[in-house]
N, C-alpha and C. Protein backbone atom coordinates (compact mmCIF):
# COMPACT_ATOMS: atom_id res chain seq x y z
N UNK A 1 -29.27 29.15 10.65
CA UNK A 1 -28.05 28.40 10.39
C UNK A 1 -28.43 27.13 9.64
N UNK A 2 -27.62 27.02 8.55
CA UNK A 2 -28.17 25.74 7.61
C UNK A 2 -27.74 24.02 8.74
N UNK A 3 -28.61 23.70 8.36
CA UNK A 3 -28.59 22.64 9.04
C UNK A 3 -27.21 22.02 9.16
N UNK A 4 -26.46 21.54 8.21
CA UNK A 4 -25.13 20.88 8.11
C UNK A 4 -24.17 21.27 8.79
N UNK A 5 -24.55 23.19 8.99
CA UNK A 5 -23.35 23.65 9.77
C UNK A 5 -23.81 23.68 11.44
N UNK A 6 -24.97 23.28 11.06
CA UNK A 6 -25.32 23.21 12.93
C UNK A 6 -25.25 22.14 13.38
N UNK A 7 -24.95 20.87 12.21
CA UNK A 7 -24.71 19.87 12.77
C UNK A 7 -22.67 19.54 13.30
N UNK A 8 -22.60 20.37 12.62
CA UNK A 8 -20.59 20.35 12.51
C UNK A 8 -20.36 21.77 14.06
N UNK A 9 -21.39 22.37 13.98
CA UNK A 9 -21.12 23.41 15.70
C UNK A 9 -21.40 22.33 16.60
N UNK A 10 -22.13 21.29 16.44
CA UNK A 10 -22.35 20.42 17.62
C UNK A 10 -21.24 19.14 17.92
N UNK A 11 -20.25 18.92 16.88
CA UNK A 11 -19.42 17.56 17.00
C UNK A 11 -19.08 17.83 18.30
N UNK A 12 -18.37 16.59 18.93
CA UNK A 12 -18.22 16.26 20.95
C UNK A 12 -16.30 16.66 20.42
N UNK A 13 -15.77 17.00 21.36
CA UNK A 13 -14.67 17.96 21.28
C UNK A 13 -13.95 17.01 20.63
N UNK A 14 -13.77 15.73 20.17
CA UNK A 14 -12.88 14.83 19.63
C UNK A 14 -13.79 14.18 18.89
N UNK A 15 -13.00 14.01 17.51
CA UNK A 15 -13.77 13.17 16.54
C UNK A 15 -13.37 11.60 16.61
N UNK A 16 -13.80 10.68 16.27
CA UNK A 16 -13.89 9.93 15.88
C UNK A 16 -12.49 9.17 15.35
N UNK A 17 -11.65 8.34 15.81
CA UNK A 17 -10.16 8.02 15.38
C UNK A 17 -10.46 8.16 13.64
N UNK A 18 -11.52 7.00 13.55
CA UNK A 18 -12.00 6.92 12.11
C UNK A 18 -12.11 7.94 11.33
N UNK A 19 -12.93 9.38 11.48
CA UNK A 19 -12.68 10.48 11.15
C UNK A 19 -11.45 11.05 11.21
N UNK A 20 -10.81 10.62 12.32
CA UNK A 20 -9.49 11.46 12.37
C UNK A 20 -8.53 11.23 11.20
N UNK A 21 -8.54 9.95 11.10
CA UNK A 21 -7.88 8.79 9.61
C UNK A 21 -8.23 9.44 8.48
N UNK A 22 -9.52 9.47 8.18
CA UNK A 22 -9.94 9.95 6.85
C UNK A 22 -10.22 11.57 6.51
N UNK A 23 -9.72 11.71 7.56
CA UNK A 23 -9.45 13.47 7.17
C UNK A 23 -8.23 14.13 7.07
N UNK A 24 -6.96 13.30 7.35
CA UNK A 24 -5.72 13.63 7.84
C UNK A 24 -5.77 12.73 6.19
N UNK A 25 -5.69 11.59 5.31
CA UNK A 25 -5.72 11.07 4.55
C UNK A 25 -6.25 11.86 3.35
N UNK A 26 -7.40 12.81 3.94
CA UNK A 26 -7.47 14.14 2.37
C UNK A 26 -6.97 14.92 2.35
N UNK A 27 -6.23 15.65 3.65
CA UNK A 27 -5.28 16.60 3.36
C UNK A 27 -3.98 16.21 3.16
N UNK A 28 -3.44 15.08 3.21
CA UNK A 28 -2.08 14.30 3.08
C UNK A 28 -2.08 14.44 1.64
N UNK A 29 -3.08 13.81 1.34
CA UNK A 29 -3.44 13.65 -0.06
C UNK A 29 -3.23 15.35 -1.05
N UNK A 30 -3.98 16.21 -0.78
CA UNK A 30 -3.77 17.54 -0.79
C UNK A 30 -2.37 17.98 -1.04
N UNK A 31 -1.62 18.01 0.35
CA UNK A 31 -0.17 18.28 0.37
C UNK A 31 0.41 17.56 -0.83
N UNK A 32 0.50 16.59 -0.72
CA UNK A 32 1.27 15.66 -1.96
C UNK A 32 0.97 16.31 -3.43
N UNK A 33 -0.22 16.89 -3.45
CA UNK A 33 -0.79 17.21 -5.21
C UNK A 33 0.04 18.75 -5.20
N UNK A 34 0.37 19.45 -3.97
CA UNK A 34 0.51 21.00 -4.15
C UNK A 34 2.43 20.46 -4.05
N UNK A 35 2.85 19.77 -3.13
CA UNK A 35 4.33 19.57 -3.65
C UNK A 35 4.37 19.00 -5.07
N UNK A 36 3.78 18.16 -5.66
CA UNK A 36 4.34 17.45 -6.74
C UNK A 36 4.10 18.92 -7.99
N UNK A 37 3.07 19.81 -7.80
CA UNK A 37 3.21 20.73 -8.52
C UNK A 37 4.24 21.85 -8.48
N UNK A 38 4.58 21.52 -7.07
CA UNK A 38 5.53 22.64 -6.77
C UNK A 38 7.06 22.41 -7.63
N UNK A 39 7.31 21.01 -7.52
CA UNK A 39 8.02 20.44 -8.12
C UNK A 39 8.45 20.41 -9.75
N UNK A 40 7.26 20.59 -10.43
CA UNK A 40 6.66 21.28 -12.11
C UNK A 40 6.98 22.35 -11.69
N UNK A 41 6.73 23.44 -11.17
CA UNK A 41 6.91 24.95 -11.49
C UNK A 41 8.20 25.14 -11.62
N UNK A 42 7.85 26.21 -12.76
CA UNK A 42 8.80 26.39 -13.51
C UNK A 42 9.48 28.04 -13.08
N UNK A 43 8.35 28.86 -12.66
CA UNK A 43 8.63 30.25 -12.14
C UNK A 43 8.56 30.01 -10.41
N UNK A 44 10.02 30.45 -9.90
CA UNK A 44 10.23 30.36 -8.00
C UNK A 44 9.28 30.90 -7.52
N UNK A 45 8.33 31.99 -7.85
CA UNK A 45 7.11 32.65 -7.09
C UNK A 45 5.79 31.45 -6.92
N UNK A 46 5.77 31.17 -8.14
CA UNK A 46 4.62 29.85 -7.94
C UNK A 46 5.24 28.68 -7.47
N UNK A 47 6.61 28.19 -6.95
CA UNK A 47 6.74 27.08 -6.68
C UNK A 47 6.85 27.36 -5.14
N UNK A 48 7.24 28.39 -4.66
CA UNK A 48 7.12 29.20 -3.01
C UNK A 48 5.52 28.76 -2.86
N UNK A 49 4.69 29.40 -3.31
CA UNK A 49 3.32 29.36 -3.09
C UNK A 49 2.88 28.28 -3.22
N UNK A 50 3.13 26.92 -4.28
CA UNK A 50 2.67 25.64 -4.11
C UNK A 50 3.44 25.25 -2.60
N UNK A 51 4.29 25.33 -2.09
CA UNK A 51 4.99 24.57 -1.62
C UNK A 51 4.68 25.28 0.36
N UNK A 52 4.36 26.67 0.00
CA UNK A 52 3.31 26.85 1.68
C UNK A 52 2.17 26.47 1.60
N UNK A 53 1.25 25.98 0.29
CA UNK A 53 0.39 25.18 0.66
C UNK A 53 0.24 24.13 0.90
N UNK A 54 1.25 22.99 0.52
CA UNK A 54 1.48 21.98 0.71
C UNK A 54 1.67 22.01 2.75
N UNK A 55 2.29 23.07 3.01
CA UNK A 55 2.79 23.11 4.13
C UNK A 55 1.48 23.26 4.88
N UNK A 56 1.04 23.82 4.28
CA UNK A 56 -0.52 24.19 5.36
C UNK A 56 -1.03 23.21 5.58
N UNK A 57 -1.35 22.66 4.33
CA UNK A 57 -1.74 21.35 4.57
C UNK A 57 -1.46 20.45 5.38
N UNK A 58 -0.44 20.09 5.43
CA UNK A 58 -0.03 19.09 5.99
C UNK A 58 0.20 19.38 7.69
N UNK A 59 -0.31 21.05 7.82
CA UNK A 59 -0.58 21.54 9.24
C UNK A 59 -1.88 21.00 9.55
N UNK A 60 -2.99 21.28 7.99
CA UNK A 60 -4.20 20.33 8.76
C UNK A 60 -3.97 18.66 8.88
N UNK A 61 -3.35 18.09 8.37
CA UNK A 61 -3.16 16.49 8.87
C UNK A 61 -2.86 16.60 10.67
N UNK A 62 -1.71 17.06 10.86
CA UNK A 62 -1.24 17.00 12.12
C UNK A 62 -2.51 17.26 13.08
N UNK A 63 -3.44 18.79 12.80
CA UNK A 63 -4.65 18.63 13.69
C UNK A 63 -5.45 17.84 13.61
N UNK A 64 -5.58 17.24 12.36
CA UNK A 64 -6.47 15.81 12.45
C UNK A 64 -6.45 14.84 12.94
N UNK A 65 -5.51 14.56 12.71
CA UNK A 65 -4.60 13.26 13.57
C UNK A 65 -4.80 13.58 15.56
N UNK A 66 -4.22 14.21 15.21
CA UNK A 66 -4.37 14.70 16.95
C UNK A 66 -5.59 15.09 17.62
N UNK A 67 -6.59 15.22 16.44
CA UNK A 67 -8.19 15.38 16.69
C UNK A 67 -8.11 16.98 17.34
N UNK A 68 -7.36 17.63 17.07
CA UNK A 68 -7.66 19.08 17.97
C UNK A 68 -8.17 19.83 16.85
N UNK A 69 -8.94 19.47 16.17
CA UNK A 69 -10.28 20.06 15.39
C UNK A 69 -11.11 19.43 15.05
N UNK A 70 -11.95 19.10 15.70
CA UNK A 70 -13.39 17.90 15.16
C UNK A 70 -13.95 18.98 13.96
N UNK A 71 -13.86 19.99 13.70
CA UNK A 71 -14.62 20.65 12.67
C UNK A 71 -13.42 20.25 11.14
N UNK A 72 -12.69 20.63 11.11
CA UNK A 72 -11.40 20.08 10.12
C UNK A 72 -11.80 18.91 9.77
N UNK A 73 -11.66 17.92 11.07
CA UNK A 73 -11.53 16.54 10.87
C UNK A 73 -12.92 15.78 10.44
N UNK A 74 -13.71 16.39 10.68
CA UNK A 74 -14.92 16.07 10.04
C UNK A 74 -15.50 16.56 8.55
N UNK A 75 -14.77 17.48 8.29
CA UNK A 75 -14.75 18.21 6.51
C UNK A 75 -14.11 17.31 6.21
N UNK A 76 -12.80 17.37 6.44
CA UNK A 76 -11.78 16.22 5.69
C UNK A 76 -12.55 14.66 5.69
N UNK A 77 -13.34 14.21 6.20
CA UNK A 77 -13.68 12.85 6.39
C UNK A 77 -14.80 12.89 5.26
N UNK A 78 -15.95 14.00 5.43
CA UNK A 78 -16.97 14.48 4.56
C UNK A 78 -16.46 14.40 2.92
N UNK A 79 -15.67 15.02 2.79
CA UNK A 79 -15.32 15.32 1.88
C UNK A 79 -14.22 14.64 0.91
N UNK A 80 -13.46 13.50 1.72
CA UNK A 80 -12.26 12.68 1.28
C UNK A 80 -12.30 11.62 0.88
């Protein structure tokens, strides 16, 4: 197992408020880029599909926030 991911199997069942902030803040961020495109589309099939991802998204904020994924919430922090 590569190291990085054995370090993300080990996070303590709640991350970090701080993590929780900056991971809920890249997928917020996320949501906002897939509505505002959804918003441009011009064909209803691609603006359906921007607009459940936006939704997904903004399903991972809510677990971030609420910390009921230290693995999420620690990508999103990694990565945001």
């Amino acid at each position: 197992m590569p190291p990085e991911i054995r370090k993300l199997a080990t996070l303590p069942p709640t991350a970090s408020g701080s993590a929780r902030i900056k991971g809920a803040a890249y997928y917020r961020q996320r949501a906002r880029e897939c509505q505002q495109q959804a918003e441009q589309a011009a064909d209803p099939y691609n603006r359906e599909i921007l607009e459940q991802m936006a939704a997904d998204w903004l399903s991972l904020v809510r677990e971030a926030e609420a910390g009921a994924s230290p693995f999420l919430t620690e990508i999103g922090h990694k990565i945001g």
